[in-house]
C-alpha atoms as a PDB file:
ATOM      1  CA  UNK A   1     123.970 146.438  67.638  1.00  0.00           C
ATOM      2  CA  UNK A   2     127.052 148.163  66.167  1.00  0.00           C
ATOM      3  CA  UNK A   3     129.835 145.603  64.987  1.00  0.00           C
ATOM      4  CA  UNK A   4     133.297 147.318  63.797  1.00  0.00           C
ATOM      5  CA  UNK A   5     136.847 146.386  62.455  1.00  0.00           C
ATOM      6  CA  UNK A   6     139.459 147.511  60.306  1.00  0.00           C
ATOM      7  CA  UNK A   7     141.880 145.953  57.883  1.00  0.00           C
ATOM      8  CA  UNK A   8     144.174 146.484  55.196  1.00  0.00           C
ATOM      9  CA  UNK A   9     144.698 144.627  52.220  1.00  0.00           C
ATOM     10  CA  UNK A  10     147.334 142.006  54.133  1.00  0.00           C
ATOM     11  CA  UNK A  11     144.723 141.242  56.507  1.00  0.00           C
ATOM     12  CA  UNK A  12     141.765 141.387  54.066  1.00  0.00           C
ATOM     13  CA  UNK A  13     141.005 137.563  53.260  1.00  0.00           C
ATOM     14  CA  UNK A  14     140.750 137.656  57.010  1.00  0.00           C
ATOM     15  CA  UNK A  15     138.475 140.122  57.121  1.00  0.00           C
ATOM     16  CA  UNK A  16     136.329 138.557  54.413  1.00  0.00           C
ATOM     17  CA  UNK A  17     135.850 135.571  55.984  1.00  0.00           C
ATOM     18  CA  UNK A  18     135.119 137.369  59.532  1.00  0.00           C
ATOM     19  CA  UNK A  19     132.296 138.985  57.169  1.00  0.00           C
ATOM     20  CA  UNK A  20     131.406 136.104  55.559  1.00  0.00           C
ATOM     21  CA  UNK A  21     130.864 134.073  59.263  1.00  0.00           C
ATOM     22  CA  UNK A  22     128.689 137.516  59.822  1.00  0.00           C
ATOM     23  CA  UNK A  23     126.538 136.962  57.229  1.00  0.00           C
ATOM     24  CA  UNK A  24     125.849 133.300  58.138  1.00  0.00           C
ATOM     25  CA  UNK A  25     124.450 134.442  61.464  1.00  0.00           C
ATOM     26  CA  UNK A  26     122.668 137.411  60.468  1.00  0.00           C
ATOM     27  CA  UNK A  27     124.903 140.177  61.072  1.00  0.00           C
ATOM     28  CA  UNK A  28     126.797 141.340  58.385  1.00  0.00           C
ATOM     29  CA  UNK A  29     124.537 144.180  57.846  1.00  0.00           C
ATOM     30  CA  UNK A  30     125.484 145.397  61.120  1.00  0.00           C
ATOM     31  CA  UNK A  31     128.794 146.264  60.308  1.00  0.00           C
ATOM     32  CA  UNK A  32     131.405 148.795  59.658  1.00  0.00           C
ATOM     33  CA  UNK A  33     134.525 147.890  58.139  1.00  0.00           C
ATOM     34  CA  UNK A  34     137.116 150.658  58.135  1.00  0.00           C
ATOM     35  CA  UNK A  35     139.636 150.184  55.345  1.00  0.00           C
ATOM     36  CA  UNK A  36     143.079 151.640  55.785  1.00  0.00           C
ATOM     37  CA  UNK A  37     143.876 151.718  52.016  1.00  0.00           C
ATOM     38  CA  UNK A  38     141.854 151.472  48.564  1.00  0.00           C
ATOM     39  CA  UNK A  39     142.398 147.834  47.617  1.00  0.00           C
ATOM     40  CA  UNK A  40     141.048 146.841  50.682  1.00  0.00           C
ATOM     41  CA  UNK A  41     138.033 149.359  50.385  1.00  0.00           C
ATOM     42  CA  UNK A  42     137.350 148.131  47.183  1.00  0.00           C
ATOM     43  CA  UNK A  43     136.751 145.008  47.827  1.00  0.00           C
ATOM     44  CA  UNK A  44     134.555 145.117  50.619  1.00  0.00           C
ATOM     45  CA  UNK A  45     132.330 148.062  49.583  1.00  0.00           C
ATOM     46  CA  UNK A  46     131.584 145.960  45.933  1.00  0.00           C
ATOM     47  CA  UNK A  47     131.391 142.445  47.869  1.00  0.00           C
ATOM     48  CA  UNK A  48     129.757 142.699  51.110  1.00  0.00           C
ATOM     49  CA  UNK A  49     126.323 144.550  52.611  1.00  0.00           C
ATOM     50  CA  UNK A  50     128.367 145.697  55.578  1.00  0.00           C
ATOM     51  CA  UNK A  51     128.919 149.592  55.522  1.00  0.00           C
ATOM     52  CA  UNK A  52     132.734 150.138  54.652  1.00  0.00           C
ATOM     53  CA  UNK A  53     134.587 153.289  55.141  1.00  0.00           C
ATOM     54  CA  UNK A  54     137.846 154.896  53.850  1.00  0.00           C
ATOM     55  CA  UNK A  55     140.061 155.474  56.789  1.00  0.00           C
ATOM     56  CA  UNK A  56     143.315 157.865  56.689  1.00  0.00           C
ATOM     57  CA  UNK A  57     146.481 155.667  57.343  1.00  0.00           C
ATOM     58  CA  UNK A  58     149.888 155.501  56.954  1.00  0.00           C
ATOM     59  CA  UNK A  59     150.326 152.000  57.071  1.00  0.00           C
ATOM     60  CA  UNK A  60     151.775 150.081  54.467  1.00  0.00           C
ATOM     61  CA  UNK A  61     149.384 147.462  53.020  1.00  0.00           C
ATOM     62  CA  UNK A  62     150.984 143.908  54.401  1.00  0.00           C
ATOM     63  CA  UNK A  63     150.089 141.532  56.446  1.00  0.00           C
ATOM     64  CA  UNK A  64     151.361 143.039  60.205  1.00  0.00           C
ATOM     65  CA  UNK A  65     152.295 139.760  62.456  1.00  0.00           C
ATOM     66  CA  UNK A  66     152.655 140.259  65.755  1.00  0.00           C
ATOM     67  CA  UNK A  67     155.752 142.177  67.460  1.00  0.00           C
ATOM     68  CA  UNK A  68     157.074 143.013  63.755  1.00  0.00           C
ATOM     69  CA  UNK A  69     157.806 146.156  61.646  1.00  0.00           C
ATOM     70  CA  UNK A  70     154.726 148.518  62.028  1.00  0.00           C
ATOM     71  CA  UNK A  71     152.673 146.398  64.300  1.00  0.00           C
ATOM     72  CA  UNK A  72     152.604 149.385  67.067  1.00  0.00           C
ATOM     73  CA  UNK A  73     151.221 151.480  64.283  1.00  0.00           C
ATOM     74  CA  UNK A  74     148.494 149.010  63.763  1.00  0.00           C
ATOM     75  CA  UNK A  75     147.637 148.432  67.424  1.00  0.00           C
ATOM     76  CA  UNK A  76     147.538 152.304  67.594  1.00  0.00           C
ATOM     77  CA  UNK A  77     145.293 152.582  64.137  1.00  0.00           C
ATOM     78  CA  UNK A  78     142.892 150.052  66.209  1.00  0.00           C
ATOM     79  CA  UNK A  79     141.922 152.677  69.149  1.00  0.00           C
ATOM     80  CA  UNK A  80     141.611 155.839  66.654  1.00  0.00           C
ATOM     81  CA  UNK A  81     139.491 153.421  64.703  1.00  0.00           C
ATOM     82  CA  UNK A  82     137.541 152.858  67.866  1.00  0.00           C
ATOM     83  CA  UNK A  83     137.514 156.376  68.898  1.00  0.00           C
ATOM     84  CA  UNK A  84     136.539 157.512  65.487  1.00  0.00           C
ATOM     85  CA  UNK A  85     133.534 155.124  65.744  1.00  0.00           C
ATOM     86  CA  UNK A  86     132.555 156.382  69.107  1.00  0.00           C
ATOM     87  CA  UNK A  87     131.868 160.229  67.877  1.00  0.00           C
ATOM     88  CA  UNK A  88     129.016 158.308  66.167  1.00  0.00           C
ATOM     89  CA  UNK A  89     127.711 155.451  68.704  1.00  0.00           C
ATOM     90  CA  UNK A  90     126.825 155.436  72.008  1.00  0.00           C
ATOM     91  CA  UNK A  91     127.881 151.982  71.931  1.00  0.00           C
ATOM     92  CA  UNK A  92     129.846 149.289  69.686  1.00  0.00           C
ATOM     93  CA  UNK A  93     131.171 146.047  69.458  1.00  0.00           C
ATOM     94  CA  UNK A  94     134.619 146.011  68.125  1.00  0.00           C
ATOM     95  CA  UNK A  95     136.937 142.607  67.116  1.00  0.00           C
ATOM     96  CA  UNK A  96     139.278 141.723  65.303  1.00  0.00           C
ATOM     97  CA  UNK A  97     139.256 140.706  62.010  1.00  0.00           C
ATOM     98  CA  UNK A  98     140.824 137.058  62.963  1.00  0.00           C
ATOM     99  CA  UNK A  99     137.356 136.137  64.681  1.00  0.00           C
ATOM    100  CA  UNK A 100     134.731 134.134  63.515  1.00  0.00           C
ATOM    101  CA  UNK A 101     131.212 133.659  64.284  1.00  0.00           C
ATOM    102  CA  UNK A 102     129.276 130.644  65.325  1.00  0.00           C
ATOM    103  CA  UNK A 103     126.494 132.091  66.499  1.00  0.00           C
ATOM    104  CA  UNK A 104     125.040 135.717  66.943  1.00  0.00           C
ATOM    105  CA  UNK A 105     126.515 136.923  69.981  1.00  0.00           C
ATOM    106  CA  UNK A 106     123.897 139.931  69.890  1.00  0.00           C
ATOM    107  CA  UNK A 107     122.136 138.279  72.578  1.00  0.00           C
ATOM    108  CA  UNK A 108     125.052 137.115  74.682  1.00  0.00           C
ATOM    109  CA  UNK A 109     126.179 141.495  74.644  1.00  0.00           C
ATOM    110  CA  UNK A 110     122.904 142.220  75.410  1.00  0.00           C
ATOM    111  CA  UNK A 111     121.943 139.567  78.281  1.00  0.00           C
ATOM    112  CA  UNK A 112     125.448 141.094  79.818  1.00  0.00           C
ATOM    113  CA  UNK A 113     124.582 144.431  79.941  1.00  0.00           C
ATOM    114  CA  UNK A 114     120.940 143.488  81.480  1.00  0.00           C
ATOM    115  CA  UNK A 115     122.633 141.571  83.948  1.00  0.00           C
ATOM    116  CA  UNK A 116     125.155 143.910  85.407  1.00  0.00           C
ATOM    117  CA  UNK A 117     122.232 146.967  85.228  1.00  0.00           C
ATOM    118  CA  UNK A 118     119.902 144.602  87.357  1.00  0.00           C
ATOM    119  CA  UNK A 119     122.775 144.478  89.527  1.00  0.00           C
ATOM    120  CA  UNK A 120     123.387 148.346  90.042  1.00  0.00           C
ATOM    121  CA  UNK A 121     126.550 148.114  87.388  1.00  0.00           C
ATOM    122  CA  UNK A 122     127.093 150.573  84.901  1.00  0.00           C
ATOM    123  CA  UNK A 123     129.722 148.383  82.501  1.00  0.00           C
ATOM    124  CA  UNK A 124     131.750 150.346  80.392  1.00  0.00           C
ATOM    125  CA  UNK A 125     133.514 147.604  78.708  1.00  0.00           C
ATOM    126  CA  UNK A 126     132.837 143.968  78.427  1.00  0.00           C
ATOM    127  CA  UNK A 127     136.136 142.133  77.023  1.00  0.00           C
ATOM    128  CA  UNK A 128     136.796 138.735  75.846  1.00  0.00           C
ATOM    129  CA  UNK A 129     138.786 136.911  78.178  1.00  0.00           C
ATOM    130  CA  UNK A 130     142.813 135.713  77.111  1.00  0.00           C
ATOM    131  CA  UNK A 131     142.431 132.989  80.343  1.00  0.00           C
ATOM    132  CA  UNK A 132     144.576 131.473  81.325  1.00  0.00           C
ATOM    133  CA  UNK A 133     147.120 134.014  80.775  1.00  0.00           C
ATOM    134  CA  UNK A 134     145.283 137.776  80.716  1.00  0.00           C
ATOM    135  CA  UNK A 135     142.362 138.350  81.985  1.00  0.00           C
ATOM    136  CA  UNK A 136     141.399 140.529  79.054  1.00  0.00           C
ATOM    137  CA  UNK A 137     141.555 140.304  75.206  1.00  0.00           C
ATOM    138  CA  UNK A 138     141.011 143.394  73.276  1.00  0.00           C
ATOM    139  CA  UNK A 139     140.243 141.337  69.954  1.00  0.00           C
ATOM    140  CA  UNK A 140     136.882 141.740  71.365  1.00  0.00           C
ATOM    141  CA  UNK A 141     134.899 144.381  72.974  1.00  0.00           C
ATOM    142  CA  UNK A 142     131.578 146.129  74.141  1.00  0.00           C
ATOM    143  CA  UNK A 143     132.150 149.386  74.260  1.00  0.00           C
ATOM    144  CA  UNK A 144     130.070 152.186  75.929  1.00  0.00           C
ATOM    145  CA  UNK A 145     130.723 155.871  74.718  1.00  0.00           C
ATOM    146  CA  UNK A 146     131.410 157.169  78.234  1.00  0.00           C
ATOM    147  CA  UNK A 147     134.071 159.717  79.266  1.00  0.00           C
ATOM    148  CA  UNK A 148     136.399 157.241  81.447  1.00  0.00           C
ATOM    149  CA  UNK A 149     136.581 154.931  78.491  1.00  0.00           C
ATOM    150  CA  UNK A 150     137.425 157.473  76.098  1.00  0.00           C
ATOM    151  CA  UNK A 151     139.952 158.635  79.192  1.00  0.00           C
ATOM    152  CA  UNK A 152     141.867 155.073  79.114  1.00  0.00           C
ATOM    153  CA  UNK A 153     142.409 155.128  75.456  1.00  0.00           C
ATOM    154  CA  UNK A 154     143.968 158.492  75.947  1.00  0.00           C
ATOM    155  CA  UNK A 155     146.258 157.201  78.482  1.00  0.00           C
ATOM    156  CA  UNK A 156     146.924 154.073  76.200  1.00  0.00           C
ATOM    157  CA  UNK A 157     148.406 156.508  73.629  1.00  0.00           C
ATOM    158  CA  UNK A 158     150.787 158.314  76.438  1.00  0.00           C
ATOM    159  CA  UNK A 159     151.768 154.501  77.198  1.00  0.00           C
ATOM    160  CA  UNK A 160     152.493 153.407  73.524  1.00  0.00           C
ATOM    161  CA  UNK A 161     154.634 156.403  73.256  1.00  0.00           C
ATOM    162  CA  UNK A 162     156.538 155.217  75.575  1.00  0.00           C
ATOM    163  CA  UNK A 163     156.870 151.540  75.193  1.00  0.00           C
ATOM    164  CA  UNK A 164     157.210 152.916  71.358  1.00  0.00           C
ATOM    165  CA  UNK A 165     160.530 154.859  72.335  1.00  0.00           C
ATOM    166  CA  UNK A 166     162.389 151.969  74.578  1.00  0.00           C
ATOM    167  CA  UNK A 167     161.941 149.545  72.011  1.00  0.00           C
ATOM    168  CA  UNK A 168     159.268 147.260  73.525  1.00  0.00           C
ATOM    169  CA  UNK A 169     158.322 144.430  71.049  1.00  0.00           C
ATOM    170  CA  UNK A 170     155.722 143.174  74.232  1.00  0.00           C
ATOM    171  CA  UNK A 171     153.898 146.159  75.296  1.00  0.00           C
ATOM    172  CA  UNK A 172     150.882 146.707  72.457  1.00  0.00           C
ATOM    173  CA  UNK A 173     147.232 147.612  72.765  1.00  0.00           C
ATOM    174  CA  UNK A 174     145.885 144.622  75.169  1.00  0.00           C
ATOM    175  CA  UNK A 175     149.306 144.800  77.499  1.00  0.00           C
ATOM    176  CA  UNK A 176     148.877 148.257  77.983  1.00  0.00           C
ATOM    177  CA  UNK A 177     145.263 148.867  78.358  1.00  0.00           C
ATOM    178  CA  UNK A 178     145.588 145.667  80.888  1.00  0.00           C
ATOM    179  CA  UNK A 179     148.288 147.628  82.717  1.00  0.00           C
ATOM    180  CA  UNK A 180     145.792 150.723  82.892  1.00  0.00           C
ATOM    181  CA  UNK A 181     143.065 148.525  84.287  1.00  0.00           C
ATOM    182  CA  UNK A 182     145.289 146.499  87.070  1.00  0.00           C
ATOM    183  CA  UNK A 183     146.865 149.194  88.140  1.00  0.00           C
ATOM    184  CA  UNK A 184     144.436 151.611  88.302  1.00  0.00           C
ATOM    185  CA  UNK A 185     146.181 154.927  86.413  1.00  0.00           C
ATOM    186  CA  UNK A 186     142.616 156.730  85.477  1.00  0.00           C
ATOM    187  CA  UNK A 187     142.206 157.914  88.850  1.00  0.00           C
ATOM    188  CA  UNK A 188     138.700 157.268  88.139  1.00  0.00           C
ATOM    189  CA  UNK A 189     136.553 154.507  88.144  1.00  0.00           C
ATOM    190  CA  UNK A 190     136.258 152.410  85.117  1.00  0.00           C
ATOM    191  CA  UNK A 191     133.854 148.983  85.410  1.00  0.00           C
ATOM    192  CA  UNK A 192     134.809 146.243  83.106  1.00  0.00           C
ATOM    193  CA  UNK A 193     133.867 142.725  82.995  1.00  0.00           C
ATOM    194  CA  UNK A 194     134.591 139.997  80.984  1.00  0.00           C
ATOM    195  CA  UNK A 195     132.380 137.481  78.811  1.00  0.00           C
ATOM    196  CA  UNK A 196     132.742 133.643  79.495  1.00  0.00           C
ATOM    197  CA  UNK A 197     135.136 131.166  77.728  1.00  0.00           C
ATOM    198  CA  UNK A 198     132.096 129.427  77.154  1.00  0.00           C
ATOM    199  CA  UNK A 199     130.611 131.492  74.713  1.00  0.00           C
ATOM    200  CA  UNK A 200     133.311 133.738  73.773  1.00  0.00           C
ATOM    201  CA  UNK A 201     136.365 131.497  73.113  1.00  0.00           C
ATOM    202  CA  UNK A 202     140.496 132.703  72.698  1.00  0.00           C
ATOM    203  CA  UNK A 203     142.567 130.815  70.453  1.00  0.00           C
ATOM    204  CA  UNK A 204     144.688 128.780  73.075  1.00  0.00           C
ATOM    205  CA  UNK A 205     141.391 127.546  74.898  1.00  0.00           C
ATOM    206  CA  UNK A 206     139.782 126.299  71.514  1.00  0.00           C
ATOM    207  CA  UNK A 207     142.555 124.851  69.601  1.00  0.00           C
ATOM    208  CA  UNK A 208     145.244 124.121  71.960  1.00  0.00           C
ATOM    209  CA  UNK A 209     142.420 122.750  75.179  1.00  0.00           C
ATOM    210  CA  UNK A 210     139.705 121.346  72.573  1.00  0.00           C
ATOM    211  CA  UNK A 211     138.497 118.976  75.283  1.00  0.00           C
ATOM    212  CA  UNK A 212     137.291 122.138  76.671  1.00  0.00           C
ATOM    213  CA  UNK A 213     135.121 123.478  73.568  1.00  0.00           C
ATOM    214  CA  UNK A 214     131.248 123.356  74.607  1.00  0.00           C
ATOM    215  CA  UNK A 215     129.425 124.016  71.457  1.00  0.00           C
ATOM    216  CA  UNK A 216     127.698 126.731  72.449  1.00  0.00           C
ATOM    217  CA  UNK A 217     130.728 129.146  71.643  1.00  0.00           C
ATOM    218  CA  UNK A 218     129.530 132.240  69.212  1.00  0.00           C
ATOM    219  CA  UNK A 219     132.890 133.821  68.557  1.00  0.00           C
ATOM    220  CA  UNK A 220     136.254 132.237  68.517  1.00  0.00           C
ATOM    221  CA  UNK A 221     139.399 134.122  68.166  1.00  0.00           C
ATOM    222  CA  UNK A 222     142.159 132.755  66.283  1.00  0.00           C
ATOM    223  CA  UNK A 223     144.865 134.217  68.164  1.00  0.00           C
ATOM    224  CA  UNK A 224     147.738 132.739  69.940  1.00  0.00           C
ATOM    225  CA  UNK A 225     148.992 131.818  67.154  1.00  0.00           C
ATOM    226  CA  UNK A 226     151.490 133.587  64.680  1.00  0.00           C
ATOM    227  CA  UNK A 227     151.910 134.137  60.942  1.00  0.00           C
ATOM    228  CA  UNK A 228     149.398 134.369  58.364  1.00  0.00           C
ATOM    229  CA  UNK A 229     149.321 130.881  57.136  1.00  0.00           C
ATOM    230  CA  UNK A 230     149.025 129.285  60.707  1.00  0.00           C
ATOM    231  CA  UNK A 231     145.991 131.057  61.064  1.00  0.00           C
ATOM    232  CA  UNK A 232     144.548 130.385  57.982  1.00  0.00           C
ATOM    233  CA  UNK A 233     145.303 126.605  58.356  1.00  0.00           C
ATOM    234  CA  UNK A 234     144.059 126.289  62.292  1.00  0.00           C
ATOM    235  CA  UNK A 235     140.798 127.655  60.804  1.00  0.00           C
ATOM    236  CA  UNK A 236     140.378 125.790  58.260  1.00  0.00           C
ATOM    237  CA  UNK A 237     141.295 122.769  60.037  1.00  0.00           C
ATOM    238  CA  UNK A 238     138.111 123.506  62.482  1.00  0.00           C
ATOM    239  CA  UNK A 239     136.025 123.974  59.079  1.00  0.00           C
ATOM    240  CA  UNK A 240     136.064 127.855  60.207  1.00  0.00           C
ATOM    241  CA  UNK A 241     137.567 129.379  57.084  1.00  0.00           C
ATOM    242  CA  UNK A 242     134.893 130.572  54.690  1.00  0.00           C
ATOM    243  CA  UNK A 243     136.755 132.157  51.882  1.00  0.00           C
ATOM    244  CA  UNK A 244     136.583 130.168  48.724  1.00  0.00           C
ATOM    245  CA  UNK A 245     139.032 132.031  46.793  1.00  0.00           C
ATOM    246  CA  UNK A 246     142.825 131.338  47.172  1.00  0.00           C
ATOM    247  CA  UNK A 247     144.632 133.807  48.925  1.00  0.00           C
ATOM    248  CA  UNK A 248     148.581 134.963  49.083  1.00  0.00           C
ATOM    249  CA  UNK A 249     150.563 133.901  52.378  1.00  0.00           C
END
């Protein structure tokens, strides 16, 4: 299986500890981190058995919170990321670096796409799920390498452009691509599902509904929840935070 993500150096002690989760289930070598400046490359190609890459980027090297300064530019950095990955897999799993693993979800991707082909579905992306307030999360994905996925990103970018030039501060990667999907702009069929809460967890349904949490979750998603430091703290408060070095906030 093909794991990717990106970060820059504001988002890199997340990153690390997405990595070091990784490793603790057996995965790390499976990934490919793509770095979007030199600090960040740095310390992930000398640290971690992961592959890392150098990616080209404009973007300056803070933390980006959500709805702030060049957090379009990030959300659009995530898809050519995604698309860049694609001209070398037929398939991937990408998330966001503000995950952490549980458990290996290898099996969980796998047992989905088994399912659906016993079923006479062709998936070409498996989300998370944002329940109970979007069906989809783009923080995590299966991806297939097919030509109506690599349409919808395409249409995403004609989208951003425009939510870019009226101002939006609400209309980023998961809005739009959600927009895409609901109302059905492709012209052309595109199959999606989306994984179970039960096993793939969002950040409101594990911290904010823990009566809900089963046990048996393999990746939880930290977000719904904004700033740096409050996402640092919710994880470490569910013993999820990994890195043992201190980090700036």
């Amino acid at each position: 299986m093909n794991y990717i993500t990106f970060t820059n150096k504001g988002s890199l002690d997340f990153c690390e500890n997405l990595l070091l989760s990784s490793k603790n289930v057996g995965i790390e070598k499976d990934f490919v981190v793509y770095c979007l400046d030199e600090e960040s490359y740095d310390v992930i190609k000398n640290n971690y058995e992961c592959e890392s890459k150098l990616f080209d980027s404009s973007i300056s090297g803070i933390f980006h919170e959500y709805g702030k300064d060049d957090f379009r530019k990030i959300t659009e950095t995530k898809i050519k990321v995604i698309l860049n990955a694609l001209e070398e897999y037929d398939s991937l799993v990408y998330t966001d670096s503000d995950v952490v693993f549980l458990e290996n979800p290898t099996d969980i991707i796998l047992k989905a796409v088994d399912v659906c082909k016993t079923n006479n579905y062709n998936v070409d992306i498996f989300f998370a799920s944002d329940e109970p307030f979007m069906n989809i999360c783009t923080g995590f994905m299966y991806i297939n390498n097919t030509e109506v996925v690599r349409s919808l990103f395409e249409k995403y970018f004609e989208l951003s452009n425009i939510y870019k030039e009226q101002g939006s501060e609400c209309m980023y990667d998961q809005e739009i691509i959600f927009s895409i999907l609901r109302n059905n702009m492709l012209g052309k069929r595109l199959t999606w599902a989306t994984y179970p809460t039960t096993l793939i967890k969002n950040g409101h349904l594990y911290w904010n509904e823990p009566e809900g949490r089963t046990g048996k979750e393999a990746v939880v998603h930290v977000n719904f929840t904004i700033g740096k430091l409050s996402k640092i703290n919710r994880l470490k408060e569910a013993n999820l935070w990994y890195v043992k070095e201190g980090v700036e906030v």
